[in-house]
PDB file of N, CA and C in Angstrom:
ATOM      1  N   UNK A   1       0.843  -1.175   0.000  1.00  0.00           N
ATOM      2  CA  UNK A   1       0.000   0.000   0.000  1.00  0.00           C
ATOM      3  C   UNK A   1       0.887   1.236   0.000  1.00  0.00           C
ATOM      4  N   UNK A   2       0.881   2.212  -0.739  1.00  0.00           N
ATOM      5  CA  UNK A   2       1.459   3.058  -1.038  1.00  0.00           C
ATOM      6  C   UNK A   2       0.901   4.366  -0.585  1.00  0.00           C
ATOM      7  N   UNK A   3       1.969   5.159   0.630  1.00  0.00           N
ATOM      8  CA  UNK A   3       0.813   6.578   1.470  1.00  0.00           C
ATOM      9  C   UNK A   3       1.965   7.311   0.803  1.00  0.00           C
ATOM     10  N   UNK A   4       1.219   8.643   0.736  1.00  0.00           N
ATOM     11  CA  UNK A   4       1.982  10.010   0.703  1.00  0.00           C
ATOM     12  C   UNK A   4       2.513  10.686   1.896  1.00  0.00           C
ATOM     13  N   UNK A   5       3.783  11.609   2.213  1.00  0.00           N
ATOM     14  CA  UNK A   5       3.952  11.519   2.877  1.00  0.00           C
ATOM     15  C   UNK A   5       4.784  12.555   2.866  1.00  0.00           C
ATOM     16  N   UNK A   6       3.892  13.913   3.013  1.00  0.00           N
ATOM     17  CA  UNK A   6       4.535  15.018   3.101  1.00  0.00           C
ATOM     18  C   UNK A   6       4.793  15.878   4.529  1.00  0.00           C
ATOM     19  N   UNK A   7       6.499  16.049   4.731  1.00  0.00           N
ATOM     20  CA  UNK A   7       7.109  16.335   5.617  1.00  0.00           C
ATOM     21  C   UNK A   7       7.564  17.737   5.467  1.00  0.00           C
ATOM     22  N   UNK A   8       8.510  18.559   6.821  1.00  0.00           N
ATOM     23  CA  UNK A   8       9.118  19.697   6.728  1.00  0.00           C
ATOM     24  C   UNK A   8       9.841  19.680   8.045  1.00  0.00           C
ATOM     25  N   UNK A   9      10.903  19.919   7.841  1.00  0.00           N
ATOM     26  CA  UNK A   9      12.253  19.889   9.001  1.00  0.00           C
ATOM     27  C   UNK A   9      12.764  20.638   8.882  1.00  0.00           C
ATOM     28  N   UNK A  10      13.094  21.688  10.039  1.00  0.00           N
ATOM     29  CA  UNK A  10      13.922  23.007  10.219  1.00  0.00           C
ATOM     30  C   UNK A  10      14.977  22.910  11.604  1.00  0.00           C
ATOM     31  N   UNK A  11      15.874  23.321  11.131  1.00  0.00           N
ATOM     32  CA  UNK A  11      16.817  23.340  12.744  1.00  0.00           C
ATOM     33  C   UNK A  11      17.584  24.385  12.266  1.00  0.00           C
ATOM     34  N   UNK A  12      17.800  24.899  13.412  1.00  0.00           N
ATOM     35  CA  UNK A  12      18.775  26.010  13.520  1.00  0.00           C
ATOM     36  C   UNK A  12      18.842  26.368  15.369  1.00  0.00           C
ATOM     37  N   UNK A  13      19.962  27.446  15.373  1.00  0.00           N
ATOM     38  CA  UNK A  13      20.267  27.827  16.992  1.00  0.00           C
ATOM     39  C   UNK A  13      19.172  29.316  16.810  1.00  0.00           C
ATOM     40  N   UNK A  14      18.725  29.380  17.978  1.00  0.00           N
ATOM     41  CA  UNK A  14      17.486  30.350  18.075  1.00  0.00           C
ATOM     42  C   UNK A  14      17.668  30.670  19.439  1.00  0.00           C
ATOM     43  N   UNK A  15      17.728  32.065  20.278  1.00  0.00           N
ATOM     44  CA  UNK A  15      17.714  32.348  21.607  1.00  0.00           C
ATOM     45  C   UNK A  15      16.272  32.368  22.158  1.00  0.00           C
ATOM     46  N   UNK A  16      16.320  32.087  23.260  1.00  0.00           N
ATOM     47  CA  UNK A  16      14.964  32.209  24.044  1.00  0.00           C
ATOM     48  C   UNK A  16      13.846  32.680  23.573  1.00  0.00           C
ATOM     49  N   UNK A  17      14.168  33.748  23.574  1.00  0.00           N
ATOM     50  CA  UNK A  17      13.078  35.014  23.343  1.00  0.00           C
ATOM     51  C   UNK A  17      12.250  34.095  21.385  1.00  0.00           C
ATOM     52  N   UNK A  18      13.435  33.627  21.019  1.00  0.00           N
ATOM     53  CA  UNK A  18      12.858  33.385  19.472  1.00  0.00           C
ATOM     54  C   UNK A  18      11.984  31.937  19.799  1.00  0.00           C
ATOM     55  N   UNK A  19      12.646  31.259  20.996  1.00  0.00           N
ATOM     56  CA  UNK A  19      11.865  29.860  21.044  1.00  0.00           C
ATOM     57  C   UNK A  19      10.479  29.886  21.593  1.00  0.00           C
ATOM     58  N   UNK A  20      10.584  31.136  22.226  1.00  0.00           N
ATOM     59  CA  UNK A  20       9.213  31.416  22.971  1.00  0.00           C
ATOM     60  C   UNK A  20       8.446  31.786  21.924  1.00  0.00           C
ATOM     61  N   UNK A  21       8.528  32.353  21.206  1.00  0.00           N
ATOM     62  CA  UNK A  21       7.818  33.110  19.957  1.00  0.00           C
ATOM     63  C   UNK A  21       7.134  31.709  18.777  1.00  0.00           C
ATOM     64  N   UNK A  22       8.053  30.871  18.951  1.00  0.00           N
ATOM     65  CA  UNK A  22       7.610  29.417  17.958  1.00  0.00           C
ATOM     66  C   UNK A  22       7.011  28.515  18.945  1.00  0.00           C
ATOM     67  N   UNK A  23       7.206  28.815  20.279  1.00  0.00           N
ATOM     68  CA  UNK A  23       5.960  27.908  20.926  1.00  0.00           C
ATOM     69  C   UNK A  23       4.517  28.893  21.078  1.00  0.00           C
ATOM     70  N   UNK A  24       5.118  29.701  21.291  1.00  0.00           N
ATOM     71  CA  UNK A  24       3.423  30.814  21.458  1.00  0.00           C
ATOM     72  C   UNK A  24       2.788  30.305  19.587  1.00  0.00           C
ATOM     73  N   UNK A  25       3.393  30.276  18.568  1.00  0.00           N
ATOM     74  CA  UNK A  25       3.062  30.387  16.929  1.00  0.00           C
ATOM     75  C   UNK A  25       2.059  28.505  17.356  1.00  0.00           C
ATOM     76  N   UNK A  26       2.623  27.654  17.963  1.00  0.00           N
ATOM     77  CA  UNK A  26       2.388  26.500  18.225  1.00  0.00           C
ATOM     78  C   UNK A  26       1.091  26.495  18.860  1.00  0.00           C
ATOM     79  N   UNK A  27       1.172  27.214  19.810  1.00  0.00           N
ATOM     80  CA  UNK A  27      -0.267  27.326  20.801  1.00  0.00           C
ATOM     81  C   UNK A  27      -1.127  28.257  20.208  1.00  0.00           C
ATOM     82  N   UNK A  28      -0.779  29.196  19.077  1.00  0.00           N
ATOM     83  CA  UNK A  28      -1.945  29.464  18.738  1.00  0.00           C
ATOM     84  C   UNK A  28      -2.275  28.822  17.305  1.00  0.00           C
ATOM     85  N   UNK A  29      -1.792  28.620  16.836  1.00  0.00           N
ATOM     86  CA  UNK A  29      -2.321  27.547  15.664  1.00  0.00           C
ATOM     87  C   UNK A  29      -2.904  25.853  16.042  1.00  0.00           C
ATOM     88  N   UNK A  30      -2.625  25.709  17.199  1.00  0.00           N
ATOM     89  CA  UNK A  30      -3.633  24.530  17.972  1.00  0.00           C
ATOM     90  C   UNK A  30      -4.393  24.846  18.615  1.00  0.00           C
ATOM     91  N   UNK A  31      -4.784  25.978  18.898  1.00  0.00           N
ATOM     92  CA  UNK A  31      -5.699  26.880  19.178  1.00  0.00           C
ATOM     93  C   UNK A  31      -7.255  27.345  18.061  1.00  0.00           C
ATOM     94  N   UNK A  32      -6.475  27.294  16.861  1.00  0.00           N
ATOM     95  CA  UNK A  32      -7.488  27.456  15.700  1.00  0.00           C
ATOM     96  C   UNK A  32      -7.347  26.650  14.685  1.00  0.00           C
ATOM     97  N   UNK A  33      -6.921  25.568  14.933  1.00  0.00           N
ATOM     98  CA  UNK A  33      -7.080  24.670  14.650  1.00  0.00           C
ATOM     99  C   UNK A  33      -6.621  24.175  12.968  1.00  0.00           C
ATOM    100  N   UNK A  34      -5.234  24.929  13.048  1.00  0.00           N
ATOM    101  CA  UNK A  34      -4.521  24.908  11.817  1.00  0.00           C
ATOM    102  C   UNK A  34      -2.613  24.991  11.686  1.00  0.00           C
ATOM    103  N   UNK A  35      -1.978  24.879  11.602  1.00  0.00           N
ATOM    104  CA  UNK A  35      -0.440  24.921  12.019  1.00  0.00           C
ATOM    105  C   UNK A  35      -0.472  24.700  10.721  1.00  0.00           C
ATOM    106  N   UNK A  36       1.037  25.738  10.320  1.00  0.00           N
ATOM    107  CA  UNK A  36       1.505  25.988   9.190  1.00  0.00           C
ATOM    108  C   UNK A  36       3.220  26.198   9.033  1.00  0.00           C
ATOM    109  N   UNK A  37       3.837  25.464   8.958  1.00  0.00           N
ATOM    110  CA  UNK A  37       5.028  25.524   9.005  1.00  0.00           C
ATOM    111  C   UNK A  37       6.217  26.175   7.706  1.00  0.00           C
ATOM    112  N   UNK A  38       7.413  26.785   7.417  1.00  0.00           N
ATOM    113  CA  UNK A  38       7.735  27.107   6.128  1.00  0.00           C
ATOM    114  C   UNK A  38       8.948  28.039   6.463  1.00  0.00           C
ATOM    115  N   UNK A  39       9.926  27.848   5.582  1.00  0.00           N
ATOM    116  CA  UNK A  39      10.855  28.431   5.670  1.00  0.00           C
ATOM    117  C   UNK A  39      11.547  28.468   4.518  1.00  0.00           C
ATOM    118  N   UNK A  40      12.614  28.682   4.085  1.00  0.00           N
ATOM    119  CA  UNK A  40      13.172  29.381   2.533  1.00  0.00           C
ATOM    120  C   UNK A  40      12.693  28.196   1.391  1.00  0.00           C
ATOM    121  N   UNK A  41      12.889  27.118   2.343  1.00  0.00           N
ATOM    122  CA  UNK A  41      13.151  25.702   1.225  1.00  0.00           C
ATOM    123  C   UNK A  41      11.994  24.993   1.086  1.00  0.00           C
ATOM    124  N   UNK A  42      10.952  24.874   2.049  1.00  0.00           N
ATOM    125  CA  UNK A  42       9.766  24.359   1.982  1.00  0.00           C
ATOM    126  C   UNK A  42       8.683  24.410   3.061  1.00  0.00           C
ATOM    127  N   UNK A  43       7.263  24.040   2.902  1.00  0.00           N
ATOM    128  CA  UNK A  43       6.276  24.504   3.830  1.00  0.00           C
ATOM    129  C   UNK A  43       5.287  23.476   4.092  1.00  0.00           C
ATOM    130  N   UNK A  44       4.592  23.327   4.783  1.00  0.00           N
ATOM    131  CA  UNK A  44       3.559  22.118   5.420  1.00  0.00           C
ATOM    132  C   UNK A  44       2.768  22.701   5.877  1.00  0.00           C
ATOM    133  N   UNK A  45       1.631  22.608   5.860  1.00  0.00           N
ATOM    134  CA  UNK A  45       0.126  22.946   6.855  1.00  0.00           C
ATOM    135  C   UNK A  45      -0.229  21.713   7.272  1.00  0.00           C
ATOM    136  N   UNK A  46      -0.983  21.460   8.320  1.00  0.00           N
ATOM    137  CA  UNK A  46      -1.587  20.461   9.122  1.00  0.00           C
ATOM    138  C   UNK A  46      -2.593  21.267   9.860  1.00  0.00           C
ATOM    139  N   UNK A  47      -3.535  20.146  10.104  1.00  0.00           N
ATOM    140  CA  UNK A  47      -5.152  20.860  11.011  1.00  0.00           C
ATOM    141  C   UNK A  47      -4.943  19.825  12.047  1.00  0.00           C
ATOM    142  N   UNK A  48      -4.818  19.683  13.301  1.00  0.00           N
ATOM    143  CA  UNK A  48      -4.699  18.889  14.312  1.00  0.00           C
ATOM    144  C   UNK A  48      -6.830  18.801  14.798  1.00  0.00           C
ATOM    145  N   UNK A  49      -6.776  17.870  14.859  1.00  0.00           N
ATOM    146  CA  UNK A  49      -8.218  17.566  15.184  1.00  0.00           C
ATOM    147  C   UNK A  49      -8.984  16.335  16.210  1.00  0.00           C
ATOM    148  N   UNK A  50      -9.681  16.641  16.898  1.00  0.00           N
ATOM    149  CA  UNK A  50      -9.780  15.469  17.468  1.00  0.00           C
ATOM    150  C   UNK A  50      -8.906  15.350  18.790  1.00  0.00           C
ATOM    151  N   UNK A  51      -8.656  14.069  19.271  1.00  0.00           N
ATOM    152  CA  UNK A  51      -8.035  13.378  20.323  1.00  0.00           C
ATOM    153  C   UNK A  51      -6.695  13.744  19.823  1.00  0.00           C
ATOM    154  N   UNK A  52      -5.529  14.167  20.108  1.00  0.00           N
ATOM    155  CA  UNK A  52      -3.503  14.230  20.103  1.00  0.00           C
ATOM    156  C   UNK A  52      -3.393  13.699  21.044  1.00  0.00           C
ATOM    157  N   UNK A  53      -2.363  12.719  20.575  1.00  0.00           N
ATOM    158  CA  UNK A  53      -1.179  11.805  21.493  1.00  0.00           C
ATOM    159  C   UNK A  53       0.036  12.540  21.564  1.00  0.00           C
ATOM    160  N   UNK A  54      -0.190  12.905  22.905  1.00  0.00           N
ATOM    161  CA  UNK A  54       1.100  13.675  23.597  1.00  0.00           C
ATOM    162  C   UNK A  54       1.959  12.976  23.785  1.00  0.00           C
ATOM    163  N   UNK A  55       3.392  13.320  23.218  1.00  0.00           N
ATOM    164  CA  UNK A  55       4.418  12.548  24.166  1.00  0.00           C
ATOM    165  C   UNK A  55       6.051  12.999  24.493  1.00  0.00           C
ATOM    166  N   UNK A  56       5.785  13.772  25.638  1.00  0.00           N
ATOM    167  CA  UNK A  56       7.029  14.601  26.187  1.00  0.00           C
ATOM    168  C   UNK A  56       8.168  13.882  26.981  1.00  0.00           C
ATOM    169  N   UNK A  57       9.250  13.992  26.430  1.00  0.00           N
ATOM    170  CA  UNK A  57      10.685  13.505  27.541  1.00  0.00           C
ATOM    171  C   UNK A  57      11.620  14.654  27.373  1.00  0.00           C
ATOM    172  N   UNK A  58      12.264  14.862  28.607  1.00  0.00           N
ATOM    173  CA  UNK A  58      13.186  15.530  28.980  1.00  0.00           C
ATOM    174  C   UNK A  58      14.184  14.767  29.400  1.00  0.00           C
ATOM    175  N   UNK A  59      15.331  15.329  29.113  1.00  0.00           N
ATOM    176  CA  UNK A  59      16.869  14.389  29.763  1.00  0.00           C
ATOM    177  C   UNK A  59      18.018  15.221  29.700  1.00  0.00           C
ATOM    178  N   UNK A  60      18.578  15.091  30.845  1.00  0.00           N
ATOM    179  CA  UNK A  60      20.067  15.827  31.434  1.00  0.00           C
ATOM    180  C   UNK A  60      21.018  15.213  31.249  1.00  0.00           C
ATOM    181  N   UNK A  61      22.208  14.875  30.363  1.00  0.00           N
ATOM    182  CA  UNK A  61      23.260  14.028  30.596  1.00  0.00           C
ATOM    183  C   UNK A  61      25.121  14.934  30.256  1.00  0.00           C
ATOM    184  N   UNK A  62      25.623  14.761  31.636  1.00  0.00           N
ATOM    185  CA  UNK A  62      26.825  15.656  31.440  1.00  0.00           C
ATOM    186  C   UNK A  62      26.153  16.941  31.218  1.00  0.00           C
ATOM    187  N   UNK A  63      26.625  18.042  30.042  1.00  0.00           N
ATOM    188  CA  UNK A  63      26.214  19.341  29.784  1.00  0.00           C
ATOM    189  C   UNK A  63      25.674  19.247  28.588  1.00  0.00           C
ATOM    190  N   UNK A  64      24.926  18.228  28.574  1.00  0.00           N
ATOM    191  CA  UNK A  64      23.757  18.146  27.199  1.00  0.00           C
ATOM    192  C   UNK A  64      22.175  18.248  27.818  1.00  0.00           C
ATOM    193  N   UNK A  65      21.037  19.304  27.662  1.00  0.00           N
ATOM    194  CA  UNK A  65      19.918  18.740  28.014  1.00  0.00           C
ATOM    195  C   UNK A  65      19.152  18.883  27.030  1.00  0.00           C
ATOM    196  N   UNK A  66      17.631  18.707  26.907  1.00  0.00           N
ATOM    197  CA  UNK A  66      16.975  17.793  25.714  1.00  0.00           C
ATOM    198  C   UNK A  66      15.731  17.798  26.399  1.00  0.00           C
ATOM    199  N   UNK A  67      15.097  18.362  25.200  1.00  0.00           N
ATOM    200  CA  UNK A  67      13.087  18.324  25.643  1.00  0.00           C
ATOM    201  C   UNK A  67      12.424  17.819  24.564  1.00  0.00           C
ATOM    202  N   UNK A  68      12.375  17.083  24.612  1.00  0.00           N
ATOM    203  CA  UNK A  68      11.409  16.762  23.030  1.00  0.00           C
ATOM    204  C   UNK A  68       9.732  16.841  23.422  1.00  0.00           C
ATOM    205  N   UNK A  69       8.970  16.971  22.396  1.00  0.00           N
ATOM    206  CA  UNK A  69       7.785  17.153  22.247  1.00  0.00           C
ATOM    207  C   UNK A  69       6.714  16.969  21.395  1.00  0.00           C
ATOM    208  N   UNK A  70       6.435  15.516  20.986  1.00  0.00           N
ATOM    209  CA  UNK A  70       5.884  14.767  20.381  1.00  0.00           C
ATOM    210  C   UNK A  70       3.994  15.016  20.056  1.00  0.00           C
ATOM    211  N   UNK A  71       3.801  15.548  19.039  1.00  0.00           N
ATOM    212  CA  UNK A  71       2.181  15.178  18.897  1.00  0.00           C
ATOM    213  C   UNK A  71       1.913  15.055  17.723  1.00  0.00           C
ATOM    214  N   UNK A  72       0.896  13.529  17.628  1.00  0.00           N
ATOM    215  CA  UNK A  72       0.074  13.344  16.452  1.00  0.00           C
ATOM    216  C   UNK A  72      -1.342  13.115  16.771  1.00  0.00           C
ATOM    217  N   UNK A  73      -2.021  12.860  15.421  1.00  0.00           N
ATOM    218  CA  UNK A  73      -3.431  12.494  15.381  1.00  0.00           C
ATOM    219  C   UNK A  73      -3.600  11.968  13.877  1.00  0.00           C
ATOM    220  N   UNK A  74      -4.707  11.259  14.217  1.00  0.00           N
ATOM    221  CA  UNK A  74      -5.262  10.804  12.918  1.00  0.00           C
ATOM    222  C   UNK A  74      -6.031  12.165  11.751  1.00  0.00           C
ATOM    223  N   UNK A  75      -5.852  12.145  10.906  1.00  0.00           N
ATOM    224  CA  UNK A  75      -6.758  12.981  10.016  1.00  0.00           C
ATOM    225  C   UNK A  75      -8.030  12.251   9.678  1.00  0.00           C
ATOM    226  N   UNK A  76      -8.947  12.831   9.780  1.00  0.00           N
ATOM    227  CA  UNK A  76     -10.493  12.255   9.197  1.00  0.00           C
ATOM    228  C   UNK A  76     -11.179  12.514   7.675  1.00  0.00           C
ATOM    229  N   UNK A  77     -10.420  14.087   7.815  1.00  0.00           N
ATOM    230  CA  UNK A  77     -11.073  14.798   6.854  1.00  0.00           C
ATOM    231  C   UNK A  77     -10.137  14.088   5.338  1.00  0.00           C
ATOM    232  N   UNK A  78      -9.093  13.572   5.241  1.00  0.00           N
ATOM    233  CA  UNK A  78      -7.776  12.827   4.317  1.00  0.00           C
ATOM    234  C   UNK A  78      -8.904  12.554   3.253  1.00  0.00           C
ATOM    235  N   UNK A  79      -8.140  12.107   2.374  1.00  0.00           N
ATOM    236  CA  UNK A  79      -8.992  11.292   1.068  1.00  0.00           C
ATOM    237  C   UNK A  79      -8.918   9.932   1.176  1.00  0.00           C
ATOM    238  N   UNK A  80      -9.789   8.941   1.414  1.00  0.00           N
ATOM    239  CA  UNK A  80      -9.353   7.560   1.937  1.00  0.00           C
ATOM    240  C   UNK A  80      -8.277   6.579   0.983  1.00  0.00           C
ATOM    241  N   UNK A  81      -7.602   5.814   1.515  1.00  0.00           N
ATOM    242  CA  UNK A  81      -6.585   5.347   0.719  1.00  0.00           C
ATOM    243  C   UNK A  81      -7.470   4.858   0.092  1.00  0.00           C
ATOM    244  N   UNK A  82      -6.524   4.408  -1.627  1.00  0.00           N
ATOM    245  CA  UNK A  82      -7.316   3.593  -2.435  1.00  0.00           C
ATOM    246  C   UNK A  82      -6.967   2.142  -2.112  1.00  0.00           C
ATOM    247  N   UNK A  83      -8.031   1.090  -2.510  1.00  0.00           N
ATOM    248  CA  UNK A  83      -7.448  -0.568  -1.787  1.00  0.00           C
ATOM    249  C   UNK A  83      -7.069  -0.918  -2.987  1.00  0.00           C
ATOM    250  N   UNK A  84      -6.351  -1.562  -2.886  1.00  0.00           N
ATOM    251  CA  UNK A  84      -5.587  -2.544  -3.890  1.00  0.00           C
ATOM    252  C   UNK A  84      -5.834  -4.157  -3.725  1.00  0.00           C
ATOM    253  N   UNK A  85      -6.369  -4.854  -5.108  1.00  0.00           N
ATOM    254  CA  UNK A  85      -6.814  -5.815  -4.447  1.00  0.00           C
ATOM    255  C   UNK A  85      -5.504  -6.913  -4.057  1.00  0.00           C
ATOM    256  N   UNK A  86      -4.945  -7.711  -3.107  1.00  0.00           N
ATOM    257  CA  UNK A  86      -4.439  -8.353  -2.006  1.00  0.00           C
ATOM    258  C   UNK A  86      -4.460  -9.775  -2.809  1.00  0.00           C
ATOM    259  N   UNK A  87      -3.567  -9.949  -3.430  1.00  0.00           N
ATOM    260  CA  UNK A  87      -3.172 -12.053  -3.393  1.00  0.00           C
ATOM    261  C   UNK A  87      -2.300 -12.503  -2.696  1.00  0.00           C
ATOM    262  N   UNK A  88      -3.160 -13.854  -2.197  1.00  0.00           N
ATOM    263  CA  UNK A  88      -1.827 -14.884  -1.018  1.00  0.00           C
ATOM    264  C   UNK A  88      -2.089 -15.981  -1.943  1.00  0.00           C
ATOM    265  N   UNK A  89      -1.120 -16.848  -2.731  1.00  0.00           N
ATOM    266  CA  UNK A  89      -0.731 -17.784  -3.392  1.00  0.00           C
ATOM    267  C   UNK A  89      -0.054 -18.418  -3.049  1.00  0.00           C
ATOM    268  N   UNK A  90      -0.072 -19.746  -2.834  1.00  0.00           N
ATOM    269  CA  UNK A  90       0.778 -20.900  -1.940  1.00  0.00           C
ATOM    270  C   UNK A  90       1.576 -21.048  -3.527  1.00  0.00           C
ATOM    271  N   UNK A  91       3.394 -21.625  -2.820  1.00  0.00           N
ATOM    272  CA  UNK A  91       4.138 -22.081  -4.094  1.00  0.00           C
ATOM    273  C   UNK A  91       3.798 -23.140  -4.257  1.00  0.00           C
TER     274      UNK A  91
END
């Protein structure tokens, strides 16, 4: 079965004040129920809807620390996959 599977990844070093500004952009676009991501090279929209599976870890090791911040959901509104019809053939 063959899904589409459009992505967008950005990293860069950003001070406080700028990280606060992309989590406030976060809380209010899950707020209205639309997030839009984009930068020189490419862009993504997503509508978060429904039930999100949260999933936060933090970790301290030596002088490295680390927050990650995980959320998905199912889309409803998608175009349903197409089925393909399925053969199991004994050799």
């Amino acid at each position: 079965m063959k899904r589409q599977k459009n992505s967008f990844r950005h990293e860069s070093l950003q001070d406080q004040e700028s990280v606060l500004a992309i989590m406030q952009a976060l809380t209010n676009g899950l707020a209205k129920g639309k997030l839009t991501f984009s930068d020189d090279d490419d862009s993504l929209s997503l509508k978060p809807e429904g039930l999100l599976a949260v999933k936060l870890t933090a970790s301290q090791e030596d002088n490295r620390n680390r927050i990650n911040l995980r959320l998905s959901w199912e889309s409803r509104g998608g175009r349903p996959a197409k089925k393909k019809a399925l053969s199991v053939r004994p050799k």
